[in-house]
PDB file of N, CA and C in Angstrom:
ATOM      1  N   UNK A   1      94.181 204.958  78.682  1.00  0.00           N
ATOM      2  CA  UNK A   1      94.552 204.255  79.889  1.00  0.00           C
ATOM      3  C   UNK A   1      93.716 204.788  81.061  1.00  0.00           C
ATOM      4  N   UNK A   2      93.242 203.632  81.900  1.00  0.00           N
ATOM      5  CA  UNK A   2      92.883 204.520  82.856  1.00  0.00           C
ATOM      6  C   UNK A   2      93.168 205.210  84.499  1.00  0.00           C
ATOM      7  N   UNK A   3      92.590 205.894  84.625  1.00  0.00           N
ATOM      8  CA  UNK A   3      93.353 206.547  86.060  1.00  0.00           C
ATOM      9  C   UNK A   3      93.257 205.709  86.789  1.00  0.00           C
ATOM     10  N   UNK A   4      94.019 206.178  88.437  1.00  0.00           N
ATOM     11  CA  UNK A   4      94.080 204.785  89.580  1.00  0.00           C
ATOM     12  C   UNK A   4      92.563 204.667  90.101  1.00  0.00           C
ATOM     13  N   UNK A   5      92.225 205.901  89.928  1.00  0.00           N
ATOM     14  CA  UNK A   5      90.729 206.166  90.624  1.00  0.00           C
ATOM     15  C   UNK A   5      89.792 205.731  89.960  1.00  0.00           C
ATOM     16  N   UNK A   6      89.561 205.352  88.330  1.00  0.00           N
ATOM     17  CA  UNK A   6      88.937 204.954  88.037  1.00  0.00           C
ATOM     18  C   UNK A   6      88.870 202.910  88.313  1.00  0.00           C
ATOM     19  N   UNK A   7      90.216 202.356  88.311  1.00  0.00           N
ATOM     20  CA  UNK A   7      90.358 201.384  88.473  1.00  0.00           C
ATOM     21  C   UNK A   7      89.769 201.383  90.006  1.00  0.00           C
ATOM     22  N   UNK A   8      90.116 202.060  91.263  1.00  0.00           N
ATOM     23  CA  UNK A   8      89.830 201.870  92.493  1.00  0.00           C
ATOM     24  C   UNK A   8      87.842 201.411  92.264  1.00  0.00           C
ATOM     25  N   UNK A   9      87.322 202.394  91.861  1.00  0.00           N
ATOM     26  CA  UNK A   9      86.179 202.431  91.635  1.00  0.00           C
ATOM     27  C   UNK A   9      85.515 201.035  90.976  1.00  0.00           C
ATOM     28  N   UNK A  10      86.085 200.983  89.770  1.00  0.00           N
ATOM     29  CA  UNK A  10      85.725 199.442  89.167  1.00  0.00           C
ATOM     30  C   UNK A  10      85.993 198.398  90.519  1.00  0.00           C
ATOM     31  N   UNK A  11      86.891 198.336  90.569  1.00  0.00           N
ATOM     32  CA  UNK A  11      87.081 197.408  91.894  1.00  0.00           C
ATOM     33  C   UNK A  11      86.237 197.444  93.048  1.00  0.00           C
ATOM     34  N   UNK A  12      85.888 198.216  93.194  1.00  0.00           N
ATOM     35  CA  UNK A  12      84.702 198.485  94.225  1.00  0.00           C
ATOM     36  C   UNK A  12      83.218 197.952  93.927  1.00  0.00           C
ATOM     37  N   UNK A  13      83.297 198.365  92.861  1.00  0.00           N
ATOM     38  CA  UNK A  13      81.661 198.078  92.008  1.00  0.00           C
ATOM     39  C   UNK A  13      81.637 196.976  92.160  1.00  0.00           C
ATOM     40  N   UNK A  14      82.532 196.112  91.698  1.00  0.00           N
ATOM     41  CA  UNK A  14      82.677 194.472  91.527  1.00  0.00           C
ATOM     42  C   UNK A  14      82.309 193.969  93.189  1.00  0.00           C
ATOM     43  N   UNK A  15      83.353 194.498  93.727  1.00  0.00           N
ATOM     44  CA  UNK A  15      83.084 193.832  95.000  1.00  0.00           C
ATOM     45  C   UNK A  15      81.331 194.108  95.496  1.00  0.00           C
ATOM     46  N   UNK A  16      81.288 195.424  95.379  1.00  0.00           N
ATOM     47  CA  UNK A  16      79.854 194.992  95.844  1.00  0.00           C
ATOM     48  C   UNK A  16      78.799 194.349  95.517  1.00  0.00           C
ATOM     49  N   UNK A  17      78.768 194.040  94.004  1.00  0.00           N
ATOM     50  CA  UNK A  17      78.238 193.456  93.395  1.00  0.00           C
ATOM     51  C   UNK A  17      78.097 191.806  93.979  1.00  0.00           C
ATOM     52  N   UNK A  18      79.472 191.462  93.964  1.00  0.00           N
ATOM     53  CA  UNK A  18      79.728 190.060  94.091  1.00  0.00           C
ATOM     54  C   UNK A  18      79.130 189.833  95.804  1.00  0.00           C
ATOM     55  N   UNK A  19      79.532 190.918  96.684  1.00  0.00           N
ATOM     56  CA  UNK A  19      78.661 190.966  97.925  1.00  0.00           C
ATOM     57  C   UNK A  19      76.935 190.879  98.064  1.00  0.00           C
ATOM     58  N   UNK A  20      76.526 191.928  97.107  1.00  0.00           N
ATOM     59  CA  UNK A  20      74.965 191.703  97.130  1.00  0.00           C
ATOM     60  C   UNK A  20      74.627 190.215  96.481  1.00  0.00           C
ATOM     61  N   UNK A  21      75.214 189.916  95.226  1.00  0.00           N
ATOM     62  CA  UNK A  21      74.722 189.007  94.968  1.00  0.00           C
ATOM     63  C   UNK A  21      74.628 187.473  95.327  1.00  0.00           C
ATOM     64  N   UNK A  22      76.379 187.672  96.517  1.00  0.00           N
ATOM     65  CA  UNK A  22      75.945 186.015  97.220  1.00  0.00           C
ATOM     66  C   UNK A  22      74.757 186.348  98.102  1.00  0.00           C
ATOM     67  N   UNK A  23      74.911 187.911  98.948  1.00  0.00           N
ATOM     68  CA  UNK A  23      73.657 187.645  99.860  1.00  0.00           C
ATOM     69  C   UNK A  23      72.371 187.437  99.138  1.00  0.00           C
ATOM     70  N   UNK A  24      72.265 187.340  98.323  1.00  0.00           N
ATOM     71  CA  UNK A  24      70.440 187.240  97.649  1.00  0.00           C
ATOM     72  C   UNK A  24      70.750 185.559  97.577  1.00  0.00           C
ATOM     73  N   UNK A  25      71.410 184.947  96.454  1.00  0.00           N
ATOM     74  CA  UNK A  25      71.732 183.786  96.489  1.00  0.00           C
ATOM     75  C   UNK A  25      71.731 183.002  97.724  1.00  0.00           C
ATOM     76  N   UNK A  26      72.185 183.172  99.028  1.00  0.00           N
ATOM     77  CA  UNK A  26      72.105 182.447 100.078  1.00  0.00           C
ATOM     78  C   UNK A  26      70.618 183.009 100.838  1.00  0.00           C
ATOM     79  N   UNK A  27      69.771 183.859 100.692  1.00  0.00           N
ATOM     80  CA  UNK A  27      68.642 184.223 101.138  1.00  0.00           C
ATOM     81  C   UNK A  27      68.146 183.094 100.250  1.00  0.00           C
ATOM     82  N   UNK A  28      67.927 182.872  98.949  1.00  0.00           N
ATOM     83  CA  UNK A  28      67.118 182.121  98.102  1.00  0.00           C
ATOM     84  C   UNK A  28      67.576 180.902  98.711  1.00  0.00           C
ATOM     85  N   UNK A  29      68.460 180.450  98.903  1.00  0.00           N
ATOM     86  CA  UNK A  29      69.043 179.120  99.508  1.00  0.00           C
ATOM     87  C   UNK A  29      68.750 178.645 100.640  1.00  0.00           C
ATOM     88  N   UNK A  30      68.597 179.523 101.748  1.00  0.00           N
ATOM     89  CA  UNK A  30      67.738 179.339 102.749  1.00  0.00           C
ATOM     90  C   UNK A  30      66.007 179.145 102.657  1.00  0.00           C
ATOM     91  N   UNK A  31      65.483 180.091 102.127  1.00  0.00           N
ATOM     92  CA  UNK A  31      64.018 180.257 101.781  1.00  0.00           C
ATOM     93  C   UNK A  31      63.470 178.478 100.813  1.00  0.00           C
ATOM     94  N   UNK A  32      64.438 177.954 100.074  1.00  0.00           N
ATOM     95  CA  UNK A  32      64.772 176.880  99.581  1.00  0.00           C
ATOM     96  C   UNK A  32      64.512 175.392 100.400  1.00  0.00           C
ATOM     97  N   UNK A  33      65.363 175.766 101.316  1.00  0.00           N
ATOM     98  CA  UNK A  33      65.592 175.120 102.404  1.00  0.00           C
ATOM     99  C   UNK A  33      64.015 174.745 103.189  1.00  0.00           C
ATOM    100  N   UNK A  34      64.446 175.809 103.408  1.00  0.00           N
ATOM    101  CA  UNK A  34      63.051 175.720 104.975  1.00  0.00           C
ATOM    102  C   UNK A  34      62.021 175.402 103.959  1.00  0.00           C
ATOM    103  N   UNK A  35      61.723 175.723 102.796  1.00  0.00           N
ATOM    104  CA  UNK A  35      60.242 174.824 101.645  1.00  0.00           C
ATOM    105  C   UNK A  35      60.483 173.241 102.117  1.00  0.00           C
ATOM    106  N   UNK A  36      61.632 173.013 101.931  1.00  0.00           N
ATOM    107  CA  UNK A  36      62.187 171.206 101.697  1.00  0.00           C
ATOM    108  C   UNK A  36      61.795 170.944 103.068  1.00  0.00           C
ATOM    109  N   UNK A  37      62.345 171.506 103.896  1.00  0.00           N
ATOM    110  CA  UNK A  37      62.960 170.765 105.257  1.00  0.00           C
ATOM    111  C   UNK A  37      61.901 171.158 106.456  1.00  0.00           C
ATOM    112  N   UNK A  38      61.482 172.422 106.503  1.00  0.00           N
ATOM    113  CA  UNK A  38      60.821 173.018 107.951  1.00  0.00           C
ATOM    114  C   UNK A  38      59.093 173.431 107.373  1.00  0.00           C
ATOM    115  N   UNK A  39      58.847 173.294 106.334  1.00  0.00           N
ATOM    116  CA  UNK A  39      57.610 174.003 106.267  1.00  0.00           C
ATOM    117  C   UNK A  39      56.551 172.957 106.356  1.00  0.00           C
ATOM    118  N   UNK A  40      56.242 172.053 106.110  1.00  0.00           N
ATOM    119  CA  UNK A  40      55.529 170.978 106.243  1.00  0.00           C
ATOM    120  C   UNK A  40      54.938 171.359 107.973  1.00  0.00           C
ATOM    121  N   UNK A  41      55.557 171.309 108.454  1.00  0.00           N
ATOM    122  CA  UNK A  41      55.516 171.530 110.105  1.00  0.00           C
ATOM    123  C   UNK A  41      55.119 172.933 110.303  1.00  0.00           C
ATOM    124  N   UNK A  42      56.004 173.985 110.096  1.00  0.00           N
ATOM    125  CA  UNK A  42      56.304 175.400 110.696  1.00  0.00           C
ATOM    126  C   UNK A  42      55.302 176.205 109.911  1.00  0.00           C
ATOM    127  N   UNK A  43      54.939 175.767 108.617  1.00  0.00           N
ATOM    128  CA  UNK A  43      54.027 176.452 107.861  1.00  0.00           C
ATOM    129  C   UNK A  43      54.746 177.683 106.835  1.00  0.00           C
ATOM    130  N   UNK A  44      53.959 177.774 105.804  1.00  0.00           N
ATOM    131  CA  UNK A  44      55.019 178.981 105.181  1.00  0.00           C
ATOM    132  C   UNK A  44      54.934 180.304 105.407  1.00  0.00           C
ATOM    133  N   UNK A  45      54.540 180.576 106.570  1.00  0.00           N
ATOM    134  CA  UNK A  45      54.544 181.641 107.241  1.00  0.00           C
ATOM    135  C   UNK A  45      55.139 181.723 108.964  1.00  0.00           C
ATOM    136  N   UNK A  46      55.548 180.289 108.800  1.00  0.00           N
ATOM    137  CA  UNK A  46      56.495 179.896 110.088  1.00  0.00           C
ATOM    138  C   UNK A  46      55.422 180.094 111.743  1.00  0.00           C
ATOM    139  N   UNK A  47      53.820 180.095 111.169  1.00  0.00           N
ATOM    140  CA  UNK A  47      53.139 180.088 112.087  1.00  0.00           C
ATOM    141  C   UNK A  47      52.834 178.832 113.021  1.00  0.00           C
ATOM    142  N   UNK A  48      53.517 177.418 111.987  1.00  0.00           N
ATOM    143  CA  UNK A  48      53.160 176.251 113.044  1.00  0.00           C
ATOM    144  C   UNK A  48      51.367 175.920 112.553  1.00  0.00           C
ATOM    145  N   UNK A  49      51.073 176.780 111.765  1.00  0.00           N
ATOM    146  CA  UNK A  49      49.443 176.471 111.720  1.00  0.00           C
ATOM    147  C   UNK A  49      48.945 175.401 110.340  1.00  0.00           C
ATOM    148  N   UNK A  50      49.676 174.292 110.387  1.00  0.00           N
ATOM    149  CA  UNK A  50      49.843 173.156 109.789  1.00  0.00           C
ATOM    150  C   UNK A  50      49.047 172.266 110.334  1.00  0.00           C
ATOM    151  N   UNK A  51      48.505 171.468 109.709  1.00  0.00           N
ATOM    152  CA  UNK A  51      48.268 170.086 110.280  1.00  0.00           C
ATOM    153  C   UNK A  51      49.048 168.846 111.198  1.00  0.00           C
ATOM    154  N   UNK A  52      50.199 168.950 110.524  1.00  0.00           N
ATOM    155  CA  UNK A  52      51.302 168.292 111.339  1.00  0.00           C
ATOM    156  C   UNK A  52      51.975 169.646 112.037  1.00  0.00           C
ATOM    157  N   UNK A  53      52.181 170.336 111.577  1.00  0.00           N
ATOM    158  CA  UNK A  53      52.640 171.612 112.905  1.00  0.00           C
ATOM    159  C   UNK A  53      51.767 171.608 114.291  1.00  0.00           C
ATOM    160  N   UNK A  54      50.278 171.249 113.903  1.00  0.00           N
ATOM    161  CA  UNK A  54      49.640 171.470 115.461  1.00  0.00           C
ATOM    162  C   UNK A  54      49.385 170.014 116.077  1.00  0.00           C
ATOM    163  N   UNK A  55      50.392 169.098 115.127  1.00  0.00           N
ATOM    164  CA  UNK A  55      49.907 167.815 115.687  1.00  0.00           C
ATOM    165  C   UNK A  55      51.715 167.360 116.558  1.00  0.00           C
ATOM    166  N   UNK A  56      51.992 168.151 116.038  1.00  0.00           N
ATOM    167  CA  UNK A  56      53.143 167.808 116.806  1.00  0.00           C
ATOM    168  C   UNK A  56      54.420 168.700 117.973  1.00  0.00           C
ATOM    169  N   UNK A  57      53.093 170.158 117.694  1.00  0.00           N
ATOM    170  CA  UNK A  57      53.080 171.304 118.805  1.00  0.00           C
ATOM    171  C   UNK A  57      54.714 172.215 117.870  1.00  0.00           C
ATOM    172  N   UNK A  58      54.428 172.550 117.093  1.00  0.00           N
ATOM    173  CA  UNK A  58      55.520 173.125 116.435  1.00  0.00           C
ATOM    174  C   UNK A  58      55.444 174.465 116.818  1.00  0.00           C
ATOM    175  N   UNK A  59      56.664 174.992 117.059  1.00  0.00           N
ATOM    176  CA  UNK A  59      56.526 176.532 117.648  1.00  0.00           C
ATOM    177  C   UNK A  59      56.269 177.399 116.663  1.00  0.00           C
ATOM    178  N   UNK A  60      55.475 178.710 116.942  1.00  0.00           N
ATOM    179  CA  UNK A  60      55.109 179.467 116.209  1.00  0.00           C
ATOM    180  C   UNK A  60      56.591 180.289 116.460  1.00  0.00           C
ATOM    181  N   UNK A  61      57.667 180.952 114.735  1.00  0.00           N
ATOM    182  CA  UNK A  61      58.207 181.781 114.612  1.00  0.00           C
ATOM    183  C   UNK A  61      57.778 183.415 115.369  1.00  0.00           C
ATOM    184  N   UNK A  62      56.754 183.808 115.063  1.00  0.00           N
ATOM    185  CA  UNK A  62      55.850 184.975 115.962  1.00  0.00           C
ATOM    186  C   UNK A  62      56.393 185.005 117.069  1.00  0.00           C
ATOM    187  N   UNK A  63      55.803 183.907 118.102  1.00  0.00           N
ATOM    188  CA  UNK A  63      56.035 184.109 119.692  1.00  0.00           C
ATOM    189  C   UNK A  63      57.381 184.857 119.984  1.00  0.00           C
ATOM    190  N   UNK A  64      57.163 185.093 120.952  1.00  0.00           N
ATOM    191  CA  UNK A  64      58.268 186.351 121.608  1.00  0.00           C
ATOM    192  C   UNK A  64      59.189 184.722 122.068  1.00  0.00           C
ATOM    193  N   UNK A  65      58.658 183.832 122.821  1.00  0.00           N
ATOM    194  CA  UNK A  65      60.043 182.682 122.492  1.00  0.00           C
ATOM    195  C   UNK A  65      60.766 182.232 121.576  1.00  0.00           C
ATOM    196  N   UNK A  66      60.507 182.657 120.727  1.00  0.00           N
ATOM    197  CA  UNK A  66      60.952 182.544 119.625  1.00  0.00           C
ATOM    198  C   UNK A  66      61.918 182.937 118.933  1.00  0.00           C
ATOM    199  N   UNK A  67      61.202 184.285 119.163  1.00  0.00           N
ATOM    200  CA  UNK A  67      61.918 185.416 119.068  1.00  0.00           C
ATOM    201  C   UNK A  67      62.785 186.046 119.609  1.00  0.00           C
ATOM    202  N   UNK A  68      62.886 185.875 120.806  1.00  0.00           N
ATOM    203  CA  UNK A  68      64.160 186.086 121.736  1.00  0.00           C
ATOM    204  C   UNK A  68      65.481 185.149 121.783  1.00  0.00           C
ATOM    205  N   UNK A  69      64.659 183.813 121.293  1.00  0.00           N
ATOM    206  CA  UNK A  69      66.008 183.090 120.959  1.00  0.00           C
ATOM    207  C   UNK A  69      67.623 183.812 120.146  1.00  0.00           C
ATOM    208  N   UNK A  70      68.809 183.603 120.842  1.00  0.00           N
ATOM    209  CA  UNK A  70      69.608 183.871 119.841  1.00  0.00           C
ATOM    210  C   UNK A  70      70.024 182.825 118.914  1.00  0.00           C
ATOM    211  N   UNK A  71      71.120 183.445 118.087  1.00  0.00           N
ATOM    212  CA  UNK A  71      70.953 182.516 116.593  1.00  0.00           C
ATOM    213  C   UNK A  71      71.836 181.363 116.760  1.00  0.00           C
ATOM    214  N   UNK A  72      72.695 181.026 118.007  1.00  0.00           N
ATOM    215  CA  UNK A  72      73.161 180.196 118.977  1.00  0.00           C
ATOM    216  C   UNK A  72      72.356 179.344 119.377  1.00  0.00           C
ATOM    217  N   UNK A  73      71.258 179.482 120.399  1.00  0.00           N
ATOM    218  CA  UNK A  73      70.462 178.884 120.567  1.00  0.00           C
ATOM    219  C   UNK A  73      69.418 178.239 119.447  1.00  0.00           C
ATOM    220  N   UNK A  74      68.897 178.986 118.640  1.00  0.00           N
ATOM    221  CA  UNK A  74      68.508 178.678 117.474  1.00  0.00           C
ATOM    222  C   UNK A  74      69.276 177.427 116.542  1.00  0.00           C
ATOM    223  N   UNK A  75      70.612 177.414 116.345  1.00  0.00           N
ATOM    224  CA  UNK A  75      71.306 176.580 115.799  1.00  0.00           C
ATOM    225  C   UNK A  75      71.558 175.125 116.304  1.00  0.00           C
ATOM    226  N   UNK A  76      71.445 175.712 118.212  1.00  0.00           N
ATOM    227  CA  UNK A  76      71.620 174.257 118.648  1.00  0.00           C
ATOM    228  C   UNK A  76      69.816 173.407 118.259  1.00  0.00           C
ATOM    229  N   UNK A  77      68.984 174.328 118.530  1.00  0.00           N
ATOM    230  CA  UNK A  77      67.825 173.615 118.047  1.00  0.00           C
ATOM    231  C   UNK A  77      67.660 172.829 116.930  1.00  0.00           C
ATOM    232  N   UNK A  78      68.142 173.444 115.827  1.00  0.00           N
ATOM    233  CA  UNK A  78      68.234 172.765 114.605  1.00  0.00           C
ATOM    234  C   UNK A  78      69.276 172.006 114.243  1.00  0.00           C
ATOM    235  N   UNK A  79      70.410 172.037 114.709  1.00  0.00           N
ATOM    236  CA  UNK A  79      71.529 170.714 114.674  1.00  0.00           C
ATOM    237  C   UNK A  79      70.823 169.715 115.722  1.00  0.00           C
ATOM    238  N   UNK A  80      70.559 169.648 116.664  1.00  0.00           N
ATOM    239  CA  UNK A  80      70.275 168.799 117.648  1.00  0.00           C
ATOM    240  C   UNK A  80      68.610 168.257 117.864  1.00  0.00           C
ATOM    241  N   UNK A  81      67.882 169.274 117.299  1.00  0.00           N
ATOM    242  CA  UNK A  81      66.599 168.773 117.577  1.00  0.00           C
ATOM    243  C   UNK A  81      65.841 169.272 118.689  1.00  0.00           C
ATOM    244  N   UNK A  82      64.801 169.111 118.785  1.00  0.00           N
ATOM    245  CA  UNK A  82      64.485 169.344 119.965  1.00  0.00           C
ATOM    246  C   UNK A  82      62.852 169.149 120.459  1.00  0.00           C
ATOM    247  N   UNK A  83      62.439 168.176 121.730  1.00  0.00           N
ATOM    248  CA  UNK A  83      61.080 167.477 121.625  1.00  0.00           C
ATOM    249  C   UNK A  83      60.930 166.550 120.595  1.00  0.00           C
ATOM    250  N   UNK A  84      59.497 167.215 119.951  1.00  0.00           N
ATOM    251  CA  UNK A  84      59.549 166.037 118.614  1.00  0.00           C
ATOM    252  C   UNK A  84      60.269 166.526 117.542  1.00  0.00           C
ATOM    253  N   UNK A  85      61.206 167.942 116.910  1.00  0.00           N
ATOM    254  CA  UNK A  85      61.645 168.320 115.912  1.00  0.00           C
ATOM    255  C   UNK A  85      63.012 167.210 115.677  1.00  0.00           C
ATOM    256  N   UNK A  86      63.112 166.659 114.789  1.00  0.00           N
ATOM    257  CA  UNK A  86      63.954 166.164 114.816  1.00  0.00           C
ATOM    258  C   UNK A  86      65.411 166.893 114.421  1.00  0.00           C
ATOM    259  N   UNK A  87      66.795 166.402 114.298  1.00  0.00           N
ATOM    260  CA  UNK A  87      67.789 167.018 114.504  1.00  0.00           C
ATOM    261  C   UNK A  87      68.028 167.240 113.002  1.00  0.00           C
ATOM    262  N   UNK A  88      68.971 168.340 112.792  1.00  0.00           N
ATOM    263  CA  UNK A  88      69.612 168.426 111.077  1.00  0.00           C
ATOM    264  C   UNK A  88      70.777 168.540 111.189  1.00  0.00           C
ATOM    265  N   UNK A  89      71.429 167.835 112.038  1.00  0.00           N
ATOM    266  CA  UNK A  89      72.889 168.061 111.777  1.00  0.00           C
ATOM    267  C   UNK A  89      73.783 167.358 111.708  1.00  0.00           C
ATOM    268  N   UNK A  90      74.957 166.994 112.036  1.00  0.00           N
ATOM    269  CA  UNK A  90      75.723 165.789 111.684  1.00  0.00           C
ATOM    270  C   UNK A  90      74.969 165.011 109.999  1.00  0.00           C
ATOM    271  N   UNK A  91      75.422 164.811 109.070  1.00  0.00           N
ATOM    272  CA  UNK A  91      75.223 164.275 107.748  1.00  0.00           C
ATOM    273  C   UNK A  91      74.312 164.732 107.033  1.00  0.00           C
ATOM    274  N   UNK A  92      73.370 165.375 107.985  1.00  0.00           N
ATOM    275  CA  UNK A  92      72.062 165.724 106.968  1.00  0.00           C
ATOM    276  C   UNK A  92      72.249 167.453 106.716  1.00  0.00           C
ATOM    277  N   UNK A  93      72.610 168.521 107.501  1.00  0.00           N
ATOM    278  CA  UNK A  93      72.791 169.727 107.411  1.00  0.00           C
ATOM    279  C   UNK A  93      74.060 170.285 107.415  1.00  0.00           C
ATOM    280  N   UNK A  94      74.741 171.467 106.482  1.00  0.00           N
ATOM    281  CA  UNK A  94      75.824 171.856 106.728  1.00  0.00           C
ATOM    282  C   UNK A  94      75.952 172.918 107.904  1.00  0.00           C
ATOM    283  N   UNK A  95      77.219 173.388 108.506  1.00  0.00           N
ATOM    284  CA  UNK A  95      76.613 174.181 109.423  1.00  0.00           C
ATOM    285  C   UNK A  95      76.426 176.268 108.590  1.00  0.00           C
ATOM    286  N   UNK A  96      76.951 175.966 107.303  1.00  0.00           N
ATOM    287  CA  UNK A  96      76.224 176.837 106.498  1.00  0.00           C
ATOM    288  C   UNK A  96      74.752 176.916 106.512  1.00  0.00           C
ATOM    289  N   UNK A  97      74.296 175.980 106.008  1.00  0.00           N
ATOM    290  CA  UNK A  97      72.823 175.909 105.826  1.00  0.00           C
ATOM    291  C   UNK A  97      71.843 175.549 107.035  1.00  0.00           C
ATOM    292  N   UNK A  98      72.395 175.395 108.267  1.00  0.00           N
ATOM    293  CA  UNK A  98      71.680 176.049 109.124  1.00  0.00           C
ATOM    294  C   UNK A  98      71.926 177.186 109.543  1.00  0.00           C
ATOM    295  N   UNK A  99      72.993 177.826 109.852  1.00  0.00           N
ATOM    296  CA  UNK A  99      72.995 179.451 109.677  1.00  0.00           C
ATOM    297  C   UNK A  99      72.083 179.945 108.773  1.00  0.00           C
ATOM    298  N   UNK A 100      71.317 179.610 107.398  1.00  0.00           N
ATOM    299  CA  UNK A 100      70.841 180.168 106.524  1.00  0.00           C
ATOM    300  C   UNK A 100      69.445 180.284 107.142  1.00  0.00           C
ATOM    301  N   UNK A 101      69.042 178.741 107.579  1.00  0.00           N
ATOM    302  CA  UNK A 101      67.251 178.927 108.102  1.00  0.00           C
ATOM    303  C   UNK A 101      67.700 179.552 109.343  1.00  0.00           C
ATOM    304  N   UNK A 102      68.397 179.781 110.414  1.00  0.00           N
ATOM    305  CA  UNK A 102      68.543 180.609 111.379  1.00  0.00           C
ATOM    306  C   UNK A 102      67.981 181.845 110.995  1.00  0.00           C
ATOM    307  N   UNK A 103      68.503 182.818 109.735  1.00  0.00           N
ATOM    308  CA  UNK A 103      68.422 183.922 109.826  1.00  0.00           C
ATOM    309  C   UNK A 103      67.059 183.790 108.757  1.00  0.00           C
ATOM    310  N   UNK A 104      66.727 182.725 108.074  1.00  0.00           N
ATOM    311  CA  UNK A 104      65.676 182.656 108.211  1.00  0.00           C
ATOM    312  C   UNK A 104      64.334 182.741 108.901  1.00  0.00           C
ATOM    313  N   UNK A 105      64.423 181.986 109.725  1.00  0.00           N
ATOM    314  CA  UNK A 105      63.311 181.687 110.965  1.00  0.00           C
ATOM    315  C   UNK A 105      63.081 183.482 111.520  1.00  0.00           C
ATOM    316  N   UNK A 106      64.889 183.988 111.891  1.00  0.00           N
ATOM    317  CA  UNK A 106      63.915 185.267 111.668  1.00  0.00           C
ATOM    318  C   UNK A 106      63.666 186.664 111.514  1.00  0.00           C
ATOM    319  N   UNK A 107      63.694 186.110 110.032  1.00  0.00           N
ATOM    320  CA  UNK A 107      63.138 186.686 108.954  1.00  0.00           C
ATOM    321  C   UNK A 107      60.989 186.820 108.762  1.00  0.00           C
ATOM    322  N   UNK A 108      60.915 185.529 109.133  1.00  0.00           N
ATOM    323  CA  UNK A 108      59.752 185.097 108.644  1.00  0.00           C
ATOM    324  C   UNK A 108      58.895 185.817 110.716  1.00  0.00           C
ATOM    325  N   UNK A 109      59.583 185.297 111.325  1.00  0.00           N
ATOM    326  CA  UNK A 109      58.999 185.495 112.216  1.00  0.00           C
ATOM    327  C   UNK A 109      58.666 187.145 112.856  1.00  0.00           C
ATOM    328  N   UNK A 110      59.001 188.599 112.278  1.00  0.00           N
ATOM    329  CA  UNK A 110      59.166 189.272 111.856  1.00  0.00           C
ATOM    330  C   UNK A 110      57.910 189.826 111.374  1.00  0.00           C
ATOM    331  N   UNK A 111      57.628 188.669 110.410  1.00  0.00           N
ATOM    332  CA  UNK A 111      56.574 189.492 109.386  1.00  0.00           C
ATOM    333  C   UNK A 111      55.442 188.674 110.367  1.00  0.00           C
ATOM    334  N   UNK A 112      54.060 190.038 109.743  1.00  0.00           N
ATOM    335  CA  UNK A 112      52.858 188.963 110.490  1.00  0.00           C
ATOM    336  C   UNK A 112      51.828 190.500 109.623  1.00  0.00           C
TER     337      UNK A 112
END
């Protein structure tokens, strides 16, 4: 039989487990995402250095505007749109899965 401490422990393991592994799963789900939905434009390095990214003035992830955005502001961008980006929200985006490219965008913008 086993002790309480060993059960406490199993229980723990699990949980973290089940913790790391939605966060990887919703990282892949986002990264997913922004392939389908934002990269055409933003580039897969979220530089905007696309053909249609510089034809339609897509912000570079990099810039410090960008980057200073919070993930508030960020969200209203992508539910609502903004200039020529068009909107993802109401029917087309959950507000899960824009939280996901949120912490996406930066993620990517980050690296250089």
């Amino acid at each position: 039989m086993r002790s309480y401490r060993q059960w406490v422990v199993g229980i723990a393991l699990v949980a973290i487990y089940v913790f790391v592994a939605t966060g990887t799963a919703q990282a892949q789900a986002a990264a997913d995402l922004y392939k389908t939905k934002c990269q055409a434009c933003h580039g897969p390095d979220g530089s905007g250095a696309t053909p249609m990214g510089r034809k339609l003035g897509a912000h570079d992830f990099h810039s410090p505007e960008v980057q200073k955005m919070t993930d508030a502001q960020l969200i209203e961008v992508i539910t609502k749109g903004k200039e020529k980006m068009p909107a993802y929200g109401v029917g087309k985006l959950t507000a899960e899965q824009i939280k996901g490219l949120v912490g996406y965008v930066h993620e990517l913008g980050k690296k250089k």
